[in-house]
N, C-alpha and C. Protein backbone atom coordinates (compact mmCIF):
# COMPACT_ATOMS: atom_id res chain seq x y z
N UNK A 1 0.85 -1.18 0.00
CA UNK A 1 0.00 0.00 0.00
C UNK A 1 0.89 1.24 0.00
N UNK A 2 0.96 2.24 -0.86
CA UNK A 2 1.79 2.79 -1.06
C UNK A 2 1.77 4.24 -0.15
N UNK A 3 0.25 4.02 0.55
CA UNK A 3 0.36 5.76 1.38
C UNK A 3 0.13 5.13 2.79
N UNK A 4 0.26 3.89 3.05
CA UNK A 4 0.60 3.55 4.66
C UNK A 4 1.03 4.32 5.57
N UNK A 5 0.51 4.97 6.89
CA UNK A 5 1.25 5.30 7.59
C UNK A 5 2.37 4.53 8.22
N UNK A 6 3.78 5.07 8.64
CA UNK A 6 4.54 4.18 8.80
C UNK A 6 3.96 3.50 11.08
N UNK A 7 4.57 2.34 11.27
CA UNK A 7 4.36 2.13 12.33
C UNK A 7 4.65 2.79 13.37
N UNK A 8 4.66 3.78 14.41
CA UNK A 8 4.84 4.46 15.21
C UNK A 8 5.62 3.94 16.38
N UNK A 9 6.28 4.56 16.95
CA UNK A 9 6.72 4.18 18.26
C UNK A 9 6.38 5.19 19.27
N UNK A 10 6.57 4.97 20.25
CA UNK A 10 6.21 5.14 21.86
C UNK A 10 6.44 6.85 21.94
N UNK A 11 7.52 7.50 21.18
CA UNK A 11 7.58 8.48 21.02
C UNK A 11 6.65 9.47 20.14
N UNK A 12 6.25 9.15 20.12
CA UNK A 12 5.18 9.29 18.91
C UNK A 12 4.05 10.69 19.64
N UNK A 13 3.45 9.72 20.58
CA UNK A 13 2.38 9.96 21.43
C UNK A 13 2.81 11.15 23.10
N UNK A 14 1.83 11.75 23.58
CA UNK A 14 2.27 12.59 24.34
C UNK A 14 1.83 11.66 25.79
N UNK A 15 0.78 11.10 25.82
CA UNK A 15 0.46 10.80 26.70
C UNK A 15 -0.02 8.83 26.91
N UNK A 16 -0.14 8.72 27.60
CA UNK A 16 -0.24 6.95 27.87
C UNK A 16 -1.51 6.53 28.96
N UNK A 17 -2.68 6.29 28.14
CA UNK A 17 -3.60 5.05 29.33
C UNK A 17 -3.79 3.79 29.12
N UNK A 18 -4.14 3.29 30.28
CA UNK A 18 -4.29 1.50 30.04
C UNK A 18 -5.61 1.33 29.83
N UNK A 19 -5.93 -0.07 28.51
CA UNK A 19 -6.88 -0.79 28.39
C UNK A 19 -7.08 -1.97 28.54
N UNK A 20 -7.99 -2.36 29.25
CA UNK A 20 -7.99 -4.20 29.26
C UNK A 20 -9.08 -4.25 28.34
N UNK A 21 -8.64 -5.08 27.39
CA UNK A 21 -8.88 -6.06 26.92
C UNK A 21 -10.13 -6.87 27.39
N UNK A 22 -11.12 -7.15 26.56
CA UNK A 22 -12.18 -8.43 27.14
C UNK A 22 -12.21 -9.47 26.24
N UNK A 23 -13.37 -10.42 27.28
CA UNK A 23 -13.19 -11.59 26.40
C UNK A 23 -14.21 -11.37 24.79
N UNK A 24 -14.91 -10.65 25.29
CA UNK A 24 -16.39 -10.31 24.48
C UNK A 24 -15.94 -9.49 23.10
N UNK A 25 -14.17 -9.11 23.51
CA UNK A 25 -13.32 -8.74 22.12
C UNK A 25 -12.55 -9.41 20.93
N UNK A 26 -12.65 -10.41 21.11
CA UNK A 26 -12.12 -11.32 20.58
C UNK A 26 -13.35 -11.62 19.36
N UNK A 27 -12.89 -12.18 18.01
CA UNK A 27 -13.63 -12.48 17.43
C UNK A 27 -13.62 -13.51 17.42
N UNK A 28 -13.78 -14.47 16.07
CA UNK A 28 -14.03 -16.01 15.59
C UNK A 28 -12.33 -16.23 15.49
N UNK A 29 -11.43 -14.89 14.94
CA UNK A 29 -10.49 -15.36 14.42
C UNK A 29 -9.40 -15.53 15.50
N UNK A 30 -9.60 -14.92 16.65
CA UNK A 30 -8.86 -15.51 18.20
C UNK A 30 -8.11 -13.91 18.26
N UNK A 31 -8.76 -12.88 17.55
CA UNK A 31 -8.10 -11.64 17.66
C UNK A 31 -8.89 -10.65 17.99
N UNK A 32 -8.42 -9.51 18.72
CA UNK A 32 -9.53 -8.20 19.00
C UNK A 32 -9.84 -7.82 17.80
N UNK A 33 -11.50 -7.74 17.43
CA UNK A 33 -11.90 -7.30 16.31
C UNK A 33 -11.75 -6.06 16.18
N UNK A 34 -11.64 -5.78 14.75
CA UNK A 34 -11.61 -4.37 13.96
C UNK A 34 -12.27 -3.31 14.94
N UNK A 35 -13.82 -3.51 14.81
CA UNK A 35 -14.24 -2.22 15.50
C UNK A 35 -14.09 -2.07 16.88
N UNK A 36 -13.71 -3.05 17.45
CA UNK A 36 -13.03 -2.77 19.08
C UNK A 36 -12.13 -1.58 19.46
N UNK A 37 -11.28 -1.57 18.34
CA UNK A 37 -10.39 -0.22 18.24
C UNK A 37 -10.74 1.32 18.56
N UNK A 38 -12.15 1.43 17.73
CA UNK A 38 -12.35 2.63 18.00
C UNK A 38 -13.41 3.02 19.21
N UNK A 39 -13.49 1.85 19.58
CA UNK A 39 -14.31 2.00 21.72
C UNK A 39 -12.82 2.20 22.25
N UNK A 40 -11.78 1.65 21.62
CA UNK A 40 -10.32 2.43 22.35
C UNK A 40 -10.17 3.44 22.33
N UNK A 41 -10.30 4.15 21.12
CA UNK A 41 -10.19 5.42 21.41
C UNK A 41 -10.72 5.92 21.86
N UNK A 42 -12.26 5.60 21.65
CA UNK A 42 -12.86 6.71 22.79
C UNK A 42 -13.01 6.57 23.82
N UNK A 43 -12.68 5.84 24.43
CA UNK A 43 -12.59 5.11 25.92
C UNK A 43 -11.29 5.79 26.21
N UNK A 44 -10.25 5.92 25.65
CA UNK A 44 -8.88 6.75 26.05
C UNK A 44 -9.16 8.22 25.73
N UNK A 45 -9.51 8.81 24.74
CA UNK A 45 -9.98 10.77 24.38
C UNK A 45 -10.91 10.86 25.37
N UNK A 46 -12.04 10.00 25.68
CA UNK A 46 -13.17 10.69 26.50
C UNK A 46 -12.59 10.54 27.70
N UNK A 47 -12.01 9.35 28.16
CA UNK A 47 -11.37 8.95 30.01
C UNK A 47 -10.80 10.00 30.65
N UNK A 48 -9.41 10.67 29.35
CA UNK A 48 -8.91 11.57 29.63
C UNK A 48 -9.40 12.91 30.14
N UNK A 49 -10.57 13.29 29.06
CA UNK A 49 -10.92 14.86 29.12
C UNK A 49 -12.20 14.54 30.34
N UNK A 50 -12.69 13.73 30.93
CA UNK A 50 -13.11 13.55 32.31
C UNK A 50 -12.36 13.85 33.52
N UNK A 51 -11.32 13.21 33.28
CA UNK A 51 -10.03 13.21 35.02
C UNK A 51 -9.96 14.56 34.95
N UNK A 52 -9.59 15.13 33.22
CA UNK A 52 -9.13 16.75 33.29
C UNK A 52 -10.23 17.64 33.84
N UNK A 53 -10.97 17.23 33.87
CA UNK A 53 -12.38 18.17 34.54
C UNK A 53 -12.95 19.28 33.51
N UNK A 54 -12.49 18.22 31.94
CA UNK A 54 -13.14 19.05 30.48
C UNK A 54 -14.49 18.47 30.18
N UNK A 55 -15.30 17.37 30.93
CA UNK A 55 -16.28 16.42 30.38
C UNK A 55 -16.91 16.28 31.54
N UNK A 56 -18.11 17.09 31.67
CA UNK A 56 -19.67 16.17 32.35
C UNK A 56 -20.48 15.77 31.39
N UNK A 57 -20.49 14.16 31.42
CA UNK A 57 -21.02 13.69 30.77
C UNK A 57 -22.61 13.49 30.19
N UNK A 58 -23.11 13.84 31.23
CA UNK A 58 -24.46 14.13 30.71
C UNK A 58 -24.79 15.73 31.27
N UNK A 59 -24.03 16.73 31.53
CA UNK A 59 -23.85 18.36 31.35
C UNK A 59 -23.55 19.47 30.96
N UNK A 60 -22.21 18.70 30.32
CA UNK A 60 -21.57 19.62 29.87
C UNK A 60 -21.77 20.55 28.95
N UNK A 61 -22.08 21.94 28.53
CA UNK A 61 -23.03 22.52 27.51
C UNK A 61 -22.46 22.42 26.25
N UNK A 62 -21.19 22.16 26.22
CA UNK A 62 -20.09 22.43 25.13
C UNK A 62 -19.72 20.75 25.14
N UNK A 63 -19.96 19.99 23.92
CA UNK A 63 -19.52 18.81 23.66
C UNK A 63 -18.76 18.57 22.74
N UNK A 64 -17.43 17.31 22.78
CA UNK A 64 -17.09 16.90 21.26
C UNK A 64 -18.05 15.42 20.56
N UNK A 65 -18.17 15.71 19.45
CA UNK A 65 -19.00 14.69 18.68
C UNK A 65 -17.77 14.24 17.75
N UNK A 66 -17.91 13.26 17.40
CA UNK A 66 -16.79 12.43 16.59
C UNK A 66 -17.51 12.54 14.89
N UNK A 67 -16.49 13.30 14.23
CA UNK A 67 -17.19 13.78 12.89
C UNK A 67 -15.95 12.81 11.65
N UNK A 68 -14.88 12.20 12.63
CA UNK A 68 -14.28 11.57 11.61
C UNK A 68 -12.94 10.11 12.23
N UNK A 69 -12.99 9.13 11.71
CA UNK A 69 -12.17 8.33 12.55
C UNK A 69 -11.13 7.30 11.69
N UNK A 70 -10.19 6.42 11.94
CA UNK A 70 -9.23 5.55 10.99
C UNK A 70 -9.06 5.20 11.70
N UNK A 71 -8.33 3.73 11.28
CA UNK A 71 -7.15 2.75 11.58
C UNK A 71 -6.42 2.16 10.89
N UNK A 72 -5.46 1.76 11.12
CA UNK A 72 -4.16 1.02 10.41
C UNK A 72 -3.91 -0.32 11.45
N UNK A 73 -4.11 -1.02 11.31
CA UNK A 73 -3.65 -2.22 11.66
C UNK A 73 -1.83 -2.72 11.72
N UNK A 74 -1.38 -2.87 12.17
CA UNK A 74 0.10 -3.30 12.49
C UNK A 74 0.52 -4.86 12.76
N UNK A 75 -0.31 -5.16 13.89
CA UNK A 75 0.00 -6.61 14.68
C UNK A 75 -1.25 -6.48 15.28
N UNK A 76 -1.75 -8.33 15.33
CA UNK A 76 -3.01 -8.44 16.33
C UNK A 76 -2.83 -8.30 17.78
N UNK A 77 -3.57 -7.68 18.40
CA UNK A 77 -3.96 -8.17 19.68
C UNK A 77 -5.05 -9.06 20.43
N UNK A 78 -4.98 -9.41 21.26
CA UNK A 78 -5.94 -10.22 22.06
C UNK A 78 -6.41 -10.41 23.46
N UNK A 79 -7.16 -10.63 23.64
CA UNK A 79 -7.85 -10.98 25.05
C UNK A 79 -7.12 -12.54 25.58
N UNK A 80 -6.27 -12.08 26.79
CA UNK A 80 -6.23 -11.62 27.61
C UNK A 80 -4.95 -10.40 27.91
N UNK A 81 -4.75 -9.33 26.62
CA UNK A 81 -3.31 -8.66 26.33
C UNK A 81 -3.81 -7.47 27.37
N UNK A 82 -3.45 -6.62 27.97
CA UNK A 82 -2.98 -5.71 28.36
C UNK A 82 -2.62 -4.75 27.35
N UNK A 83 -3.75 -3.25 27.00
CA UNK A 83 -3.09 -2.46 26.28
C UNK A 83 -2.76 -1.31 26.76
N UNK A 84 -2.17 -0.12 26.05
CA UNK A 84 -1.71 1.19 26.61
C UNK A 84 -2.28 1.86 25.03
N UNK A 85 -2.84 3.14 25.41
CA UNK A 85 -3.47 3.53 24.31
C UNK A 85 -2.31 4.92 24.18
N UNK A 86 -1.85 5.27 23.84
CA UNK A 86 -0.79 6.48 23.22
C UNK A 86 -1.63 7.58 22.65
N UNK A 87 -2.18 8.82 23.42
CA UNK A 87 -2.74 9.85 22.67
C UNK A 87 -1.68 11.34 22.43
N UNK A 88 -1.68 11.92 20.84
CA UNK A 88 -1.21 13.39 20.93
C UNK A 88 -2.12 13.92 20.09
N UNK A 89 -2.03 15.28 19.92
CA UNK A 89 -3.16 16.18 19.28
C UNK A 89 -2.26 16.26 17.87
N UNK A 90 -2.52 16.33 16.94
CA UNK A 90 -1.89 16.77 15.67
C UNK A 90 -2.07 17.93 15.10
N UNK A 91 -3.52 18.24 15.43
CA UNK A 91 -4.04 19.40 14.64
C UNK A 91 -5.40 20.17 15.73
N UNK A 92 -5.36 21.41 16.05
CA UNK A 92 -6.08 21.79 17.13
C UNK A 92 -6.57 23.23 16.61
N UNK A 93 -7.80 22.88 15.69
CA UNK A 93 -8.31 24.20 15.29
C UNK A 93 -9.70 24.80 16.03
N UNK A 94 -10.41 25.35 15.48
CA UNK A 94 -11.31 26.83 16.54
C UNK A 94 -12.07 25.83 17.03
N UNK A 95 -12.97 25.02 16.28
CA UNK A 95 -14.25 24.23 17.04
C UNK A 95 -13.44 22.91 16.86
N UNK A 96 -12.52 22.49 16.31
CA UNK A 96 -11.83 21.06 16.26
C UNK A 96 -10.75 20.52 16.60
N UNK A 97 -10.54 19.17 17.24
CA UNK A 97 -9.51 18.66 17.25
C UNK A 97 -8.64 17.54 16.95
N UNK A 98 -7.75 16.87 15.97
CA UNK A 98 -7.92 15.70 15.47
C UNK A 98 -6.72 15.05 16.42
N UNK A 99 -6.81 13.57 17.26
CA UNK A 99 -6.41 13.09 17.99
C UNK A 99 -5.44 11.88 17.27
N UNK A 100 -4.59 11.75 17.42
CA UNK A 100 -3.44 10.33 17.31
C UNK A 100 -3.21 9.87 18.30
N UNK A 101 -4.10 8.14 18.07
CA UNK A 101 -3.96 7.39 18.79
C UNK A 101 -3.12 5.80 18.10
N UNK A 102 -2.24 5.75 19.06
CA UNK A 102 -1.31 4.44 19.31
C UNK A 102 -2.20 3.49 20.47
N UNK A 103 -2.00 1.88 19.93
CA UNK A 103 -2.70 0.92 20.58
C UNK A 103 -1.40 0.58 20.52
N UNK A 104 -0.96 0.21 21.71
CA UNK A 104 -0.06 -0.76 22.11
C UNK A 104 -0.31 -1.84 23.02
N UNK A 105 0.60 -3.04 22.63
CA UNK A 105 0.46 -4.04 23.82
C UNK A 105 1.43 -3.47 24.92
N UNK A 106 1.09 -3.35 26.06
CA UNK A 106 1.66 -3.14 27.39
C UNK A 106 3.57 -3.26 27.82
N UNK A 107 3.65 -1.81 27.39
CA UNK A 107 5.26 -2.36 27.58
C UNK A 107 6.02 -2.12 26.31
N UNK A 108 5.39 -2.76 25.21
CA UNK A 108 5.60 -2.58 23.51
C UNK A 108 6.28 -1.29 22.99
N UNK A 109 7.27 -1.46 22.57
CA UNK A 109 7.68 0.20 21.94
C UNK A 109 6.74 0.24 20.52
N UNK A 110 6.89 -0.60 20.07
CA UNK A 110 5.63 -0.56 18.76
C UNK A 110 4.64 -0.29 18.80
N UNK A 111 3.83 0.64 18.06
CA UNK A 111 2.24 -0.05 18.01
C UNK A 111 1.81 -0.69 17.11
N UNK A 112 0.79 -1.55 17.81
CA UNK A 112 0.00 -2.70 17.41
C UNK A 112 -0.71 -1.73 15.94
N UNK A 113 -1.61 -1.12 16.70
CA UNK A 113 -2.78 0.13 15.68
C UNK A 113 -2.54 1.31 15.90
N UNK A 114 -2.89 2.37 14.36
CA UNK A 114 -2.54 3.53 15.05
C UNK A 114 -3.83 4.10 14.35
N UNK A 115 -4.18 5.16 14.75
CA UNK A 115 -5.87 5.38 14.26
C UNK A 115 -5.69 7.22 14.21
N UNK A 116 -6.64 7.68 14.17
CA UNK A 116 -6.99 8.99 14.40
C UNK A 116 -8.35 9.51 14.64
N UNK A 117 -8.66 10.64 15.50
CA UNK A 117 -9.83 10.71 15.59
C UNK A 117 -9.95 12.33 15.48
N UNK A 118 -11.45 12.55 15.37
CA UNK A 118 -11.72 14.09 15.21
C UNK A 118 -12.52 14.07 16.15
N UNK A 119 -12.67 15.33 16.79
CA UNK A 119 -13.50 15.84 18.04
C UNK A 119 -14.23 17.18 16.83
N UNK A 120 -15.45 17.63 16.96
CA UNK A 120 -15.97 18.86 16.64
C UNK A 120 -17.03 19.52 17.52
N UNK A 121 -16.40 20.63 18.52
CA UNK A 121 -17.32 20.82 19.72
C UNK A 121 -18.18 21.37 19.04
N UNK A 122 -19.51 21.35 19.88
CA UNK A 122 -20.70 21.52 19.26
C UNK A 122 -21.40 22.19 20.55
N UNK A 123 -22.33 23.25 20.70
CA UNK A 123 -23.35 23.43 21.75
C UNK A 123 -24.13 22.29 21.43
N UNK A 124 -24.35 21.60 23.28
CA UNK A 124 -25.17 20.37 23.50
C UNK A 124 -26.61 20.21 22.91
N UNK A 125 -26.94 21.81 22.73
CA UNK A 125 -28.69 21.96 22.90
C UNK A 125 -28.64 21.91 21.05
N UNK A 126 -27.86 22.69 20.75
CA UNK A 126 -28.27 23.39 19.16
C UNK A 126 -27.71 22.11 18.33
N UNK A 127 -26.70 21.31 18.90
CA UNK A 127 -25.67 20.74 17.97
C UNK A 127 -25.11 21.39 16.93
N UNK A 128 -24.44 22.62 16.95
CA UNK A 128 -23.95 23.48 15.63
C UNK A 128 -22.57 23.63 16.70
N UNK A 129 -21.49 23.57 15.85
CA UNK A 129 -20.13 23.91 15.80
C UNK A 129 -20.05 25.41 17.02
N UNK A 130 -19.13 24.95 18.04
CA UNK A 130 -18.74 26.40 18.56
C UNK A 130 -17.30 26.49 18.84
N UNK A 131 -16.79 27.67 19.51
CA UNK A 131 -15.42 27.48 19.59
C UNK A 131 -14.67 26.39 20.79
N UNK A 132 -13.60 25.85 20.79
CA UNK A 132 -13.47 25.19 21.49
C UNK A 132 -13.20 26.00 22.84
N UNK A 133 -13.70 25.53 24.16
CA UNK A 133 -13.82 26.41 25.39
C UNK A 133 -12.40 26.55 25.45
N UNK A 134 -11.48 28.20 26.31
CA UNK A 134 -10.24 27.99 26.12
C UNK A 134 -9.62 26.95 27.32
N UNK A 135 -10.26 26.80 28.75
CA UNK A 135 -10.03 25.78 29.50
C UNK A 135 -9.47 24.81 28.93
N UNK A 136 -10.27 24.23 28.00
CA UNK A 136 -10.26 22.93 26.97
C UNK A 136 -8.92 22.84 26.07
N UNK A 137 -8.96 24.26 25.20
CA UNK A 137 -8.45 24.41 24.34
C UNK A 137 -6.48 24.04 25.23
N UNK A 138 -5.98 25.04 26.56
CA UNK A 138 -4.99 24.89 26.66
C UNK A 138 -5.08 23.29 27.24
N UNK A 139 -5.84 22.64 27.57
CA UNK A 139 -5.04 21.18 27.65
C UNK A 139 -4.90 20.37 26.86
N UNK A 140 -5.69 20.54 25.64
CA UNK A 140 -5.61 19.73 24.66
C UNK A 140 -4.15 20.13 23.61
N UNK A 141 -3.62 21.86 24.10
CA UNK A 141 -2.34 22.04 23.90
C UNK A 141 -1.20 21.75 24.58
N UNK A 142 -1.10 20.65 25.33
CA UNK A 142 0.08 19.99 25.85
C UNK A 142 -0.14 18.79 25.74
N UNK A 143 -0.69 18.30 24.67
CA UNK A 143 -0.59 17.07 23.80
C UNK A 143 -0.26 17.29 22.42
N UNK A 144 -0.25 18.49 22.08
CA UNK A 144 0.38 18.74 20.47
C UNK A 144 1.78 18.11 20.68
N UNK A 145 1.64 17.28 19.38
CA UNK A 145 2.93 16.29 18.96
C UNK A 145 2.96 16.31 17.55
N UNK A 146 3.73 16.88 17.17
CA UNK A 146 3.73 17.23 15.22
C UNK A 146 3.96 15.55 14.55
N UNK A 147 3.40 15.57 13.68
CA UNK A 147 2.74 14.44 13.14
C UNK A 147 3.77 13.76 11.63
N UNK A 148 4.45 12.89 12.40
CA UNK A 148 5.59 12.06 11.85
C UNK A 148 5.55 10.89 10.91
């Protein structure tokens, strides 16, 4: 495939959370299925901007909605693996933000998957595009990691 992203390493990413793995992830073929990946990511973008005190989940007036997402596959993983999800910001514009995420197995300088995601804040009530809150905006700027 000639526009592959190349495989990433550990440096890659600004920040690091853990995922376990279930059994209920596994497919027929003895591997975490395809769309399991992207409950990783958002299970790692949303986990995060909760602890940060950027996300009440059923309050918050200012939300991100996921307007765009990928993956690249590398190496399988599986249930019972231990992962670490690798997030940095690449690109952090007025109402948007597009996220790089690394799936690693636990420990792994490689990643397994590397994906990307888009955030587009939106008012909760109207759902139309607003600016990103600046609270928001400076933490999601100490994950900018220029995009390799």
């Amino acid at each position: 495939m000639p526009n592959r992203p190349a495989r990433p390493d550990r440096s890659a990413f600004r920040l690091f959370r853990p995922i376990a793995t279930r059994w209920l992830d596994n497919d027929a073929y003895g591997h975490v299925n395809n769309v399991h990946y992207y409950s990783y990511f958002d299970t790692a973008v949303n986990g995060w901007l909760i602890e940060k005190g950027l996300l009440a989940i059923g309050e918050s007036p200012v939300i991100g909605l996921v307007v765009e997402t990928g993956c690249t596959y590398f190496e399988s993983v599986a249930f019972p693996d231990m992962l670490e999800a690798g997030i940095a910001v690449t690109h952090l514009g007025r109402s948007s933000v597009r996220y790089r995420i690394g799936i690693f197995k636990a420990g792994v300088e490689n990643a397994a998957a590397q994906g990307h995601f888009v955030h587009v804040y939106v008012d909760r009530t109207t759902q139309r595009p607003v600016e990103i809150p600046p609270e928001t905006r400076a933490v999601l700027s100490e994950l900018i990691r220029a995009f390799r």
